[in-house]
Protein backbone atom coordinates (compact mmCIF):
# COMPACT_ATOMS: atom_id res chain seq x y z
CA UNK A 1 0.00 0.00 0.00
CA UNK A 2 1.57 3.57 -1.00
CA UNK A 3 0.95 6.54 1.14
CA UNK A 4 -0.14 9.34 -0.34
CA UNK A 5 0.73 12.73 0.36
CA UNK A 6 -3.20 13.49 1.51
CA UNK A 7 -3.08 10.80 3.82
CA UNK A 8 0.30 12.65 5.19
CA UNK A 9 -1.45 16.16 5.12
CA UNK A 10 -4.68 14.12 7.25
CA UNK A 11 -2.34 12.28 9.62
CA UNK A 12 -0.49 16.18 10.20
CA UNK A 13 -4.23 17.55 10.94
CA UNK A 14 -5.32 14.60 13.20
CA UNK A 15 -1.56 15.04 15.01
CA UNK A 16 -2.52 18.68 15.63
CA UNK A 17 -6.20 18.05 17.07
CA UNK A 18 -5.18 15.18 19.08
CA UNK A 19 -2.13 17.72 20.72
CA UNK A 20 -4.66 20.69 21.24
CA UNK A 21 -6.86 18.34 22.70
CA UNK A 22 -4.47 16.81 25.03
CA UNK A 23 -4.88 20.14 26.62
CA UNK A 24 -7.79 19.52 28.05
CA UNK A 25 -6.54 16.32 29.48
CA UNK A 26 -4.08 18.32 30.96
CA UNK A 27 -5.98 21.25 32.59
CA UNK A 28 -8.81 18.16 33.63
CA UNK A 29 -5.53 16.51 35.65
CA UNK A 30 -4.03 19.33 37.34
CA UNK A 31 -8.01 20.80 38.17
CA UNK A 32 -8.18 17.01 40.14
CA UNK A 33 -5.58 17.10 41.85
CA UNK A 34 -5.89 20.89 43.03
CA UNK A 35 -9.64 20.40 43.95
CA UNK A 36 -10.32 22.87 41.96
CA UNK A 37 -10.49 24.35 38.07
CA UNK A 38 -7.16 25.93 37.49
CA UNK A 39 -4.95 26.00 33.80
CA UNK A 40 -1.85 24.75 34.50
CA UNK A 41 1.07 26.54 32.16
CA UNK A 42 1.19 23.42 30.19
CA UNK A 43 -2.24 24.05 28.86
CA UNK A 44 -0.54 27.02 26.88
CA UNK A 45 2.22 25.18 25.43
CA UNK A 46 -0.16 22.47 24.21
CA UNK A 47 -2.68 24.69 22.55
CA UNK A 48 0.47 26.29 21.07
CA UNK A 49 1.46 23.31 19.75
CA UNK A 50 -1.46 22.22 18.53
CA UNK A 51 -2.90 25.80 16.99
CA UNK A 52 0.56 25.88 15.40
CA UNK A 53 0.04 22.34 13.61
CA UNK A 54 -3.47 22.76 12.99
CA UNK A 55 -2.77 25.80 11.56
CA UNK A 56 0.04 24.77 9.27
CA UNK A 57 -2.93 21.94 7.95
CA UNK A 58 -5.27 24.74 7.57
CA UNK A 59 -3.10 26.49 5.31
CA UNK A 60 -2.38 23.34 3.03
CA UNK A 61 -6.02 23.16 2.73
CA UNK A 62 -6.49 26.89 2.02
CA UNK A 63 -9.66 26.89 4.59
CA UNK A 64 -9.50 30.99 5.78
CA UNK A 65 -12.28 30.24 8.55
CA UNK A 66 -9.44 27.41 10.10
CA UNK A 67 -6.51 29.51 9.39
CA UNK A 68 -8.29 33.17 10.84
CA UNK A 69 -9.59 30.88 13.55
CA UNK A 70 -5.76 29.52 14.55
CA UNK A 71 -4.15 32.79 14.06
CA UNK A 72 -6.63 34.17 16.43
CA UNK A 73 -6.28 31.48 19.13
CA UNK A 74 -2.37 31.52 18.81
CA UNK A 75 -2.36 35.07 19.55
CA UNK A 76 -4.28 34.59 22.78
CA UNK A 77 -2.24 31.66 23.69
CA UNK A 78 1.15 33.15 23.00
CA UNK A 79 0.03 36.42 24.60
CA UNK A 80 -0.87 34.39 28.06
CA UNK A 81 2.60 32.88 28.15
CA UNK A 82 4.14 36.11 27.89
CA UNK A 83 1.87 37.21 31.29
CA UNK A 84 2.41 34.12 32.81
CA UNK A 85 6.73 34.59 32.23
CA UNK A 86 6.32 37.94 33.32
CA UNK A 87 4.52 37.57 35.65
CA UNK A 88 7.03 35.18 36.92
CA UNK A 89 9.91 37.48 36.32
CA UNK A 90 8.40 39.70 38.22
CA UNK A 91 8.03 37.78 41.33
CA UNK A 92 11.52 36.56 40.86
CA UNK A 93 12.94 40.63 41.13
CA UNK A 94 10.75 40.81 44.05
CA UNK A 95 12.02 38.58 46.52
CA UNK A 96 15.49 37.27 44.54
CA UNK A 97 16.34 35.40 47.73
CA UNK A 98 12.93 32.93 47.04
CA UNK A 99 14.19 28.93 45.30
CA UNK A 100 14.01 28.90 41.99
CA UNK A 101 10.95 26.17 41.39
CA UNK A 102 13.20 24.69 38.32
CA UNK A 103 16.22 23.94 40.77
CA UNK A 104 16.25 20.55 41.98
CA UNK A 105 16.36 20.60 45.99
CA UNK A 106 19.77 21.42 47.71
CA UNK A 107 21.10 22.38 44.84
């Protein structure tokens, strides 16, 4: 059996929805174990990810109301990262003497 390249371009735009879906898994994971809704930061990243991908697929097909609807949704996802990192930043200048979360412990 040959693959074609549609099948490729169909397997890119399944790859895409099944990443911007997995950020609902995500936020649904970290809502359990907080007891409450919250978006974790890796909720971002995925729908990134997966607007970027979807969008890409979106432009192969030449569909404007996908490709107006990813631009829009990356530009609200990449503009909450850039809170959420300053946000952080900003903390960090605050009180420089606080652990660094990445740092492993005693180090």
């Amino acid at each position: 059996m040959r693959i074609t390249s549609e099948q490729i371009w169909v397997a890119i735009g399944l790859i895409g929805q099944a990443m911007f879906f997995g950020r609902f898994v995500v936020q649904w994971i970290a809502s359990e174990r907080a007891g409450r809704s919250v978006i974790p930061v890796a909720f971002w990243f995925f729908s990134v990810g997966g607007g970027i991908v979807v969008l890409v697929y979106a432009i192969y097909r030449l569909d404007p109301v996908f490709i107006i609807g990813n631009l829009t949704g990356l530009f609200i996802y990449g503009r909450n990262i850039f809170l959420i990192v300053r946000e952080k930043r900003e903390a960090a200048l605050a009180n420089p003497l606080a652990p660094d979360d990445r740092r492993p412990a005693g180090a």
